[in-house]
Protein backbone atom coordinates (compact mmCIF):
# COMPACT_ATOMS: atom_id res chain seq x y z
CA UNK A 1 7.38 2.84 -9.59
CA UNK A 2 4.96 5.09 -11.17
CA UNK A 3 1.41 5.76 -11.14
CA UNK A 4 0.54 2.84 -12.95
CA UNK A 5 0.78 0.62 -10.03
CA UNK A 6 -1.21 -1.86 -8.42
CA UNK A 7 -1.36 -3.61 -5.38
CA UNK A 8 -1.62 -7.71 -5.04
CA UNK A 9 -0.84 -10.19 -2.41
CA UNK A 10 0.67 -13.26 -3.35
CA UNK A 11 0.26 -16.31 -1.00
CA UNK A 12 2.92 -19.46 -1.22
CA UNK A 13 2.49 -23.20 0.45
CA UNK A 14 4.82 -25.22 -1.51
CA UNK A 15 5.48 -29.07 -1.30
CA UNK A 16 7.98 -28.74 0.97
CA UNK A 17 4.74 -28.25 3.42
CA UNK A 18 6.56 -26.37 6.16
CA UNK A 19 4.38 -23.00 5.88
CA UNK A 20 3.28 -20.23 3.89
CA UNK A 21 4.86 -16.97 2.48
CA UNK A 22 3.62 -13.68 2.00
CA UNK A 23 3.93 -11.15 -0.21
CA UNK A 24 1.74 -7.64 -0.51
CA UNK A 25 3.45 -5.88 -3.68
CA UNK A 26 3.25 -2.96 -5.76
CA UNK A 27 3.50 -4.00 -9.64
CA UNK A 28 3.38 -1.97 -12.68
CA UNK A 29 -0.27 -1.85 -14.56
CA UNK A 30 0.65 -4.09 -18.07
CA UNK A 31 0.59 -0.96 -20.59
CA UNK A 32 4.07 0.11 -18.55
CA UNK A 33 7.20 -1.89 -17.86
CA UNK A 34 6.96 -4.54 -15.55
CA UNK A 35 8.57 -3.71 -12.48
CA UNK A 36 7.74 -5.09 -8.73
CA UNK A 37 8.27 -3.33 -5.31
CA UNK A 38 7.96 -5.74 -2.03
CA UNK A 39 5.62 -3.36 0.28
CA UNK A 40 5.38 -5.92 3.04
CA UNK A 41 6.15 -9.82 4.06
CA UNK A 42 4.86 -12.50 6.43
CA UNK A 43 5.38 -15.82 7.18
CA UNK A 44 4.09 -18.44 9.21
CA UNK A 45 4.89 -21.61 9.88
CA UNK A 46 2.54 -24.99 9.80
CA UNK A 47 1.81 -26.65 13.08
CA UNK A 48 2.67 -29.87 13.39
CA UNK A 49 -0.98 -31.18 13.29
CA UNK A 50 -1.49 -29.54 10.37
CA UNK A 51 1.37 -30.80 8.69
CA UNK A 52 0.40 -34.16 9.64
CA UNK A 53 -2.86 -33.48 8.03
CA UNK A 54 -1.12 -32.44 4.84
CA UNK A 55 1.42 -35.10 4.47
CA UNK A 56 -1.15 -37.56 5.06
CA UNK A 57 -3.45 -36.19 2.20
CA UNK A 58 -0.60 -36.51 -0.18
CA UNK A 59 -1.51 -40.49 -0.12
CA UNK A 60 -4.58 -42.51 -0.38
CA UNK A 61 -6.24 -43.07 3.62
CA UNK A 62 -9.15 -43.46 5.71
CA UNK A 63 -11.66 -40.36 5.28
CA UNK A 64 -10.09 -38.75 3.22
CA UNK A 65 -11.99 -36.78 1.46
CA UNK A 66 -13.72 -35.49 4.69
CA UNK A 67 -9.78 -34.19 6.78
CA UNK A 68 -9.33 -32.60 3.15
CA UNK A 69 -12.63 -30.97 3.36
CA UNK A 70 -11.47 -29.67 6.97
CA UNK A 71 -7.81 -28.63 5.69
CA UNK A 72 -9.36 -26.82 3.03
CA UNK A 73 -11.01 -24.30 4.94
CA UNK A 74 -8.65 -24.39 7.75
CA UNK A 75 -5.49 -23.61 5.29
CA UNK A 76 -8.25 -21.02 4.20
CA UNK A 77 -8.61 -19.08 7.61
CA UNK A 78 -4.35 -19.10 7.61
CA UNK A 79 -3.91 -17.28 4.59
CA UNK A 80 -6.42 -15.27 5.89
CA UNK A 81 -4.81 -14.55 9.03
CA UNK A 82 -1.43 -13.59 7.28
CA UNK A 83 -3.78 -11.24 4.93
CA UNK A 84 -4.31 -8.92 7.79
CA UNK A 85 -0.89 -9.06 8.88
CA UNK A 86 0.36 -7.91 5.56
CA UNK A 87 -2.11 -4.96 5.50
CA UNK A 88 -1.55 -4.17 9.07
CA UNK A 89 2.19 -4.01 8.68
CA UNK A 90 1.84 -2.13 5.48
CA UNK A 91 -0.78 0.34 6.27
CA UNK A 92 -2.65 -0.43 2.80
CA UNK A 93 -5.77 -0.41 2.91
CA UNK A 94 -7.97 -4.04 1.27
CA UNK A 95 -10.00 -1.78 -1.05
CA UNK A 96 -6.66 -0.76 -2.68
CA UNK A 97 -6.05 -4.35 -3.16
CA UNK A 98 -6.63 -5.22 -7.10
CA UNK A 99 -6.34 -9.26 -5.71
CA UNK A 100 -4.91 -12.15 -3.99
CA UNK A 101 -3.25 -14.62 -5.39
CA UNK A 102 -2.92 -18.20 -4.03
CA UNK A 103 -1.30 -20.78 -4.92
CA UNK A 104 -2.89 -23.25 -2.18
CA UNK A 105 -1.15 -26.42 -1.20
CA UNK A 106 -0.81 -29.04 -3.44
CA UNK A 107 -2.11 -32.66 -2.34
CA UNK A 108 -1.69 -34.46 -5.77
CA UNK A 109 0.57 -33.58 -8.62
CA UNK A 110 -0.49 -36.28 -11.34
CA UNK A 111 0.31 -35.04 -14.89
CA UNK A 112 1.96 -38.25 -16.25
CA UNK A 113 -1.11 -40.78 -16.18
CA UNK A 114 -3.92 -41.66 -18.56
CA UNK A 115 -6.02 -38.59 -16.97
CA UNK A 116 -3.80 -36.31 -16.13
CA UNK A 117 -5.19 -34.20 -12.72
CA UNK A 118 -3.74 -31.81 -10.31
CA UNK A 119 -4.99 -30.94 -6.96
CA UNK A 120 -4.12 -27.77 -4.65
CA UNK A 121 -6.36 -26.65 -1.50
CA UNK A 122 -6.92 -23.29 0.74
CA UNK A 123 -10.41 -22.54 -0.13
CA UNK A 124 -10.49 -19.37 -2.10
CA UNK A 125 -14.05 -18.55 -1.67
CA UNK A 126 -13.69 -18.80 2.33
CA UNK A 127 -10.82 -16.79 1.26
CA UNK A 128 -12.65 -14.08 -0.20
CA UNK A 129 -14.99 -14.07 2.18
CA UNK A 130 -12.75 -13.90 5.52
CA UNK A 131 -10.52 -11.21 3.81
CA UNK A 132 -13.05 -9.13 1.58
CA UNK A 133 -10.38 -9.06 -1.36
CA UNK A 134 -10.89 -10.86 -4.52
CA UNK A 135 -8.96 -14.02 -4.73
CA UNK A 136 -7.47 -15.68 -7.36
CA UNK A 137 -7.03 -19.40 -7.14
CA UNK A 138 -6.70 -23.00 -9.22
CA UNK A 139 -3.57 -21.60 -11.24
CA UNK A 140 -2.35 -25.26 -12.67
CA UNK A 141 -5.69 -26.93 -13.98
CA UNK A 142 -5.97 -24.83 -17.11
CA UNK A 143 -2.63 -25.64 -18.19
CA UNK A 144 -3.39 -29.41 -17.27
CA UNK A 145 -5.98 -29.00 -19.57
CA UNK A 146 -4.64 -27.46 -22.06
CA UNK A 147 -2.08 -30.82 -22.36
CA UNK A 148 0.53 -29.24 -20.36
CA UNK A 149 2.35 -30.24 -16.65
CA UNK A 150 0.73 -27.59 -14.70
CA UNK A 151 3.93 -26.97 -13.32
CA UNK A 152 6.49 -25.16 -13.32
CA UNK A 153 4.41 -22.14 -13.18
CA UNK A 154 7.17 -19.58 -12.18
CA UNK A 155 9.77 -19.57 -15.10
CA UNK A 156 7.09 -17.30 -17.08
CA UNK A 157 7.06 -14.58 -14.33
CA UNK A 158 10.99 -15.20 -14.36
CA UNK A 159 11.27 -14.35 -17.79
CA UNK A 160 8.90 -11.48 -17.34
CA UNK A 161 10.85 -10.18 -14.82
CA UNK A 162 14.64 -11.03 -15.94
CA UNK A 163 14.46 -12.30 -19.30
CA UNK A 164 15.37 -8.58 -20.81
CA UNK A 165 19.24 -9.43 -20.96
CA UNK A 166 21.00 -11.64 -23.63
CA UNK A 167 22.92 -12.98 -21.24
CA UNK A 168 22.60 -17.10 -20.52
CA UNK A 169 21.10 -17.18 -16.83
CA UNK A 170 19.34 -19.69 -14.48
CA UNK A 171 17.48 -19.45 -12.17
CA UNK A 172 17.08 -21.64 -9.58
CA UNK A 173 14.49 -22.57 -7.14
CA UNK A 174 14.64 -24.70 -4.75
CA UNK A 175 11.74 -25.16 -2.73
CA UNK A 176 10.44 -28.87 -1.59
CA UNK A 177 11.26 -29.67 -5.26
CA UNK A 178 13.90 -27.85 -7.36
CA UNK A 179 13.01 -26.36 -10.56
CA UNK A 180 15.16 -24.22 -13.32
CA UNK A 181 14.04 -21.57 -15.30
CA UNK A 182 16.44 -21.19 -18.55
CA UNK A 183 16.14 -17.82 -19.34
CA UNK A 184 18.56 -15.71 -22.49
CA UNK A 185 17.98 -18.54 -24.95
CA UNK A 186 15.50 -18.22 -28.44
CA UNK A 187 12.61 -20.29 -25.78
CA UNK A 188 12.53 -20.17 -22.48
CA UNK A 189 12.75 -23.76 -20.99
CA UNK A 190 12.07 -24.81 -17.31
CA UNK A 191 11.30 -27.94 -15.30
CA UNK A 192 11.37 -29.81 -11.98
CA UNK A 193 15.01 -31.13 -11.72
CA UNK A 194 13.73 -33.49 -8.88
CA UNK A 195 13.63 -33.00 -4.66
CA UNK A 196 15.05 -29.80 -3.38
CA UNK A 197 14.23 -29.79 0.27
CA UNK A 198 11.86 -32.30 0.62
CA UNK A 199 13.66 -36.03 1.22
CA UNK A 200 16.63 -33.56 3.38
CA UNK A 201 13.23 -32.03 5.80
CA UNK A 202 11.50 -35.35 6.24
CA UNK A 203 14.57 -37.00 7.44
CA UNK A 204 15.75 -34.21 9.56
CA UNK A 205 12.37 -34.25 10.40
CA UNK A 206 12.07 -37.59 11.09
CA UNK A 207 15.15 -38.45 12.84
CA UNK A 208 16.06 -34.75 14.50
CA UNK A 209 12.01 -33.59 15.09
CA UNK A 210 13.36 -30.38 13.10
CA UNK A 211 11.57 -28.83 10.31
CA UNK A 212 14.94 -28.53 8.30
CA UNK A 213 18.75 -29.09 8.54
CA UNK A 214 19.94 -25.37 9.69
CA UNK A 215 22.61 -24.28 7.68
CA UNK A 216 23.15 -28.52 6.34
CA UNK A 217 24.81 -28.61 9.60
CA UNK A 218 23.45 -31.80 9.95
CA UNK A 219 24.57 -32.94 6.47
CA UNK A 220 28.00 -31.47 7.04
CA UNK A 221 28.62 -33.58 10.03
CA UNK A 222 27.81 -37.00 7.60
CA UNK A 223 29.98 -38.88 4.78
CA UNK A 224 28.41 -39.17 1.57
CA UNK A 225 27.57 -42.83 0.40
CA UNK A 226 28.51 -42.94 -3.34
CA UNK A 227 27.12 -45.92 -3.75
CA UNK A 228 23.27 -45.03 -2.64
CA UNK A 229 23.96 -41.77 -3.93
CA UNK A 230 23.93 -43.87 -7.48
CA UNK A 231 21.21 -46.22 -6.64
CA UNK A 232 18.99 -43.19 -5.97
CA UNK A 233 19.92 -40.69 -9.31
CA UNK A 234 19.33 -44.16 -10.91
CA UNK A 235 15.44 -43.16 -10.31
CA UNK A 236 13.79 -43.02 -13.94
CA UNK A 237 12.38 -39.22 -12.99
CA UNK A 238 16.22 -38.11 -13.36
CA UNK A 239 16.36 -39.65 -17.09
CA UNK A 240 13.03 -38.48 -18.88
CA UNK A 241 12.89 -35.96 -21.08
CA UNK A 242 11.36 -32.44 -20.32
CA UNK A 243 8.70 -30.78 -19.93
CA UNK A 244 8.15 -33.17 -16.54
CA UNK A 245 7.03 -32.05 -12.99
CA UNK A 246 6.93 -33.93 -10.13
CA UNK A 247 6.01 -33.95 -6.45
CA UNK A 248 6.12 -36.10 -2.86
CA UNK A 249 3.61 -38.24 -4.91
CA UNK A 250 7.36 -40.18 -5.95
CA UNK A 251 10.14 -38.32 -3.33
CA UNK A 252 9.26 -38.96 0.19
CA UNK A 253 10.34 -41.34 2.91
CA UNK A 254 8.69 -44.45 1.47
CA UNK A 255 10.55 -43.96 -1.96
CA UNK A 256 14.18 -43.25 0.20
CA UNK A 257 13.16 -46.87 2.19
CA UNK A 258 13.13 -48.77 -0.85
CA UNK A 259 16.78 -47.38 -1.55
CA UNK A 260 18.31 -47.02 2.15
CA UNK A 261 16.85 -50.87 3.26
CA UNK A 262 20.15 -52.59 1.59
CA UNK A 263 22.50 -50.28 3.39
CA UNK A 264 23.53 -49.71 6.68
CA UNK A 265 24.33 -45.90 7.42
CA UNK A 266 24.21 -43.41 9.91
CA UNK A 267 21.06 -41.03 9.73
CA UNK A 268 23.50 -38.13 9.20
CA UNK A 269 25.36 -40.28 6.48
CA UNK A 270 22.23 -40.61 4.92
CA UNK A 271 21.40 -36.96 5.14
CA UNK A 272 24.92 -36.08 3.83
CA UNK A 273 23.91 -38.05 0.53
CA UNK A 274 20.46 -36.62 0.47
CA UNK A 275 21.90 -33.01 0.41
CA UNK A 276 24.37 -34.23 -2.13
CA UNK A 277 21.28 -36.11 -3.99
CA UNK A 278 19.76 -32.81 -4.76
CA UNK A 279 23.16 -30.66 -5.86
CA UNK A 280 24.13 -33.53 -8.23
CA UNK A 281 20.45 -33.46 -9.80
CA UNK A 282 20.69 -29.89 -10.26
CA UNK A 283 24.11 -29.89 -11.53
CA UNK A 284 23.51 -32.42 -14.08
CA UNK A 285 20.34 -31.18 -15.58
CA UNK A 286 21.88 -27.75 -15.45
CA UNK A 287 25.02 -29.33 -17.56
CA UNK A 288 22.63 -30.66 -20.71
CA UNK A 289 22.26 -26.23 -21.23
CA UNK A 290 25.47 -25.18 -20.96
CA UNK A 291 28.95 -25.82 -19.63
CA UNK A 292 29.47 -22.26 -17.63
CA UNK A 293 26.92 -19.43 -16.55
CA UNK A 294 25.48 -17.67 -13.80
CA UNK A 295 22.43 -19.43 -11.65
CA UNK A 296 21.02 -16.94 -9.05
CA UNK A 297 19.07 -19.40 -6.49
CA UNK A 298 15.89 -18.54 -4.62
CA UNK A 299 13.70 -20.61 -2.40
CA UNK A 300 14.48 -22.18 1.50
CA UNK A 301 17.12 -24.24 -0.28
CA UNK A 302 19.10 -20.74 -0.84
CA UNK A 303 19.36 -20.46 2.70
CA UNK A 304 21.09 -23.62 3.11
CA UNK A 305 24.97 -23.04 2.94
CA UNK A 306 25.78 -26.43 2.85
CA UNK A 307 23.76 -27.28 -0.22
CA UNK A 308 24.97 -24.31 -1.83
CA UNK A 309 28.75 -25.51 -1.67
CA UNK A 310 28.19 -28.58 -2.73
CA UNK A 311 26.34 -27.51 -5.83
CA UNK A 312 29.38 -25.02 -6.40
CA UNK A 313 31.70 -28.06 -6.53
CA UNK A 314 29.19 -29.84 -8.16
CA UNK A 315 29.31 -27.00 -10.69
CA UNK A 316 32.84 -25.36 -10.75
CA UNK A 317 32.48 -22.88 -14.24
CA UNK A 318 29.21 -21.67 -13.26
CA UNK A 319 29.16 -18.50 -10.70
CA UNK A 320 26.34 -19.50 -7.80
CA UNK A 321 24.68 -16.57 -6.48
CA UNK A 322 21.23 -15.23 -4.55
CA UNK A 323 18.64 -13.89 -6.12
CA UNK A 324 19.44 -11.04 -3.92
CA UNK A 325 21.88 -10.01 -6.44
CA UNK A 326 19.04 -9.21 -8.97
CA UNK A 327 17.45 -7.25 -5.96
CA UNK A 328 15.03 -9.95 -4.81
CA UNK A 329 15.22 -11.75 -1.08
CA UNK A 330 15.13 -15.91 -2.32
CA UNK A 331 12.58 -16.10 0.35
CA UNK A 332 10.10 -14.24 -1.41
CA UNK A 333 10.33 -15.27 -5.13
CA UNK A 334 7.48 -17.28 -5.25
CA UNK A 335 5.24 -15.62 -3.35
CA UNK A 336 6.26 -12.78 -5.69
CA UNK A 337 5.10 -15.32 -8.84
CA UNK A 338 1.95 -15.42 -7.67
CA UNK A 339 0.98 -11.80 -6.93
CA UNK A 340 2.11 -11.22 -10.52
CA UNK A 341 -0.34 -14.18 -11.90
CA UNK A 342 -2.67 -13.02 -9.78
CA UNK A 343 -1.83 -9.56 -12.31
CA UNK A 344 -2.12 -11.85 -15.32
CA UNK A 345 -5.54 -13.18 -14.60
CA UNK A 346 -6.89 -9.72 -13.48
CA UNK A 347 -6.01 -8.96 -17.02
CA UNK A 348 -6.97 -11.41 -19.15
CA UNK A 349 -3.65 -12.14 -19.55
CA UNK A 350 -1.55 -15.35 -20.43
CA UNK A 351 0.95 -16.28 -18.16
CA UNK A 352 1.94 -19.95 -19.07
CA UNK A 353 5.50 -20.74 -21.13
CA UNK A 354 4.43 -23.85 -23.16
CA UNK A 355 7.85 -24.55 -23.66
CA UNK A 356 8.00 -25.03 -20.28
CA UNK A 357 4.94 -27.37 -18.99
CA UNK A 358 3.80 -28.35 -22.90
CA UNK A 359 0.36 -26.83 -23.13
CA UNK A 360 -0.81 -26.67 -26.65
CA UNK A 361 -0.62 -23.01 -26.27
CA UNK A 362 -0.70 -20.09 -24.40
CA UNK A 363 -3.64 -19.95 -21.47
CA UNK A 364 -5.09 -17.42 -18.93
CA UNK A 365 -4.33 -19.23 -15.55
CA UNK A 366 -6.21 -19.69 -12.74
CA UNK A 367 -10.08 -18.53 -11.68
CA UNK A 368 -11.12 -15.82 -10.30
CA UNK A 369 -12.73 -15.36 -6.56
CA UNK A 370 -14.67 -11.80 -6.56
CA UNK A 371 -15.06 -10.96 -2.47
């Protein structure tokens, strides 16, 4: 790094709705070559009330609008709280902070209706206030706007950050949903292949009281069902064309019932074919690019050896490896993203692909927060 550097936080609650990851890092001012240093990390995870809270806003119940009110500013005061531990661990001061950027947590993720909308919470003006740092929030409603998906948002700051080679590379997220970014190609492409994490967590959480399967252990010790493995990549998601995005608005435990209800498996069966559910829907979307390559894979489903051998078979000409071979921990990746929108919108800068979520054109995302 040189002396062109700035300092932002990025802030992560994905739909996988098991916490929030944090990122204070050093990035290049945009007259100089990007490049990104992590200064410090922190993570927390949700409780379960809170989690409660959250799944339950994901669908249409009693007083609503009032427990998302309350979420709002109580996912507010978290990101708040891991604020300070990122500035206490790093010894940076918040008036060297350029700004914060937060995703929030999604509730509704609704860009295939007649009006399109997209909804994320963690109030960034209680934000700004609790933390005395400019925030920047509401990164997906421009591009909504703008006719696009809103999502995904991080194949731009993958191409930004790895796109300088001419070599054919994915990579690969895989947070509650799984997403590609297509990156050494004339466009850069990118979409939601389906669930990553999030039908494998809610019956692990469901059934074990765990927030996740460690290692697939749980999967491993199951027999995959080829037969509701088929009934559930029959799902119409799988066969629509891209750009598309999707959320737990269609994958969660109500959509598995209406699949399971006609068979009668173990829960680790089930969980087998939910692990092998999300490696097959990689694979094949991955296998409309190209037939051999290299995908580097970041997110909580990197972690997850299991998964990751079954979407090597799934995938025997293409060379699987961690984002940590491009010198960035999977864990962080997103969290990363954000810091460096929160860079774009400091300067005025675009940082949607329209090849990727269809927006008429390029847009400066989200708004900004000043503390």
């Amino acid at each position: 790094m040189t002396s062109n550097n700035e300092y932002y936080i990025g802030l992560m609650s994905g739909t996988s709705m098991d916490g929030i990851d944090a990122v204070l890092a050093e990035i290049s001012s945009p007259n100089s070559p990007l490049a990104i240093r992590t200064v410090s990390t922190a993570s927390a995870p949700f409780s379960a009330e809170l989690y409660k809270t959250l799944d339950s806003l994901s669908r249409s119940g009693e007083d609503e609008i009032y427990r998302l009110g309350q979420a709002d500013i109580h996912l507010a005061h978290t990101y708040a709280s891991l604020v300070e531990s990122l500035l206490t661990n790093s010894g940076i001061h918040r008036d060297e902070i350029m700004a914060i950027g937060s995703h929030g947590q999604t509730i509704r993720h609704h860009p295939d209706i007649a009006t399109p909308f997209t909804l994320q919470i963690g109030d960034p003006n209680t934000l700004a206030e609790l933390t005395d740092i400019n925030v920047v929030g509401d990164f997906r409603r421009r591009d909504i706007a703008a006719g696009g998906e809103g999502a995904p948002l991080v194949p731009a700051f993958h191409q930004a950050l790895f796109g300088s080679t001419d070599d054919f590379r994915i990579l690969l997220n895989i947070g509650g949903m799984a997403n590609i970014s297509i990156l050494g190609q004339q466009d850069l492409l990118g979409y939601d292949t389906g669930p990553g994490n999030i039908l494998m967590d809610s019956w692990c959480r469901q059934h074990l009281g765990k927030g996740f399967d460690h290692n697939g252990e749980w999967a491993a010790s199951g027999k995959i069902d080829t037969a509701l493995l088929d009934s559930l990549l029959g799902e119409a998601y799988f066969h629509a064309p891209f750009p598309k995005s999707t959320g737990r608005e269609l994958f969660n435990l109500t959509w598995l019932k209406s699949h399971t209800e006609d068979f009668s498996l173990s829960p680790e069966d089930i969980q087998a074919t939910l692990t092998e559910l999300t490696a097959t829907s990689i694979a094949n979307e991955i296998s409309k690019h190209n037939s051999a390559g290299e995908i580097y894979v970041c997110g909580g489903g990197a972690l997850n050896s299991h998964l990751m051998s079954r979407l090597a078979n799934a995938l025997p000409r293409w060379k699987v490896k961690s984002t940590t071979d491009l010198g960035v921990d999977p864990q962080w990746m997103e969290a990363l993203a954000f810091a460096w929108l929160a860079r774009q919108r400091v300067h005025k800068l675009p940082a949607n692909a329209p090849t990727v979520t269809g927006a008429k054109g390029l847009r400066i995302l989200g708004a900004l927060y000043e503390a």
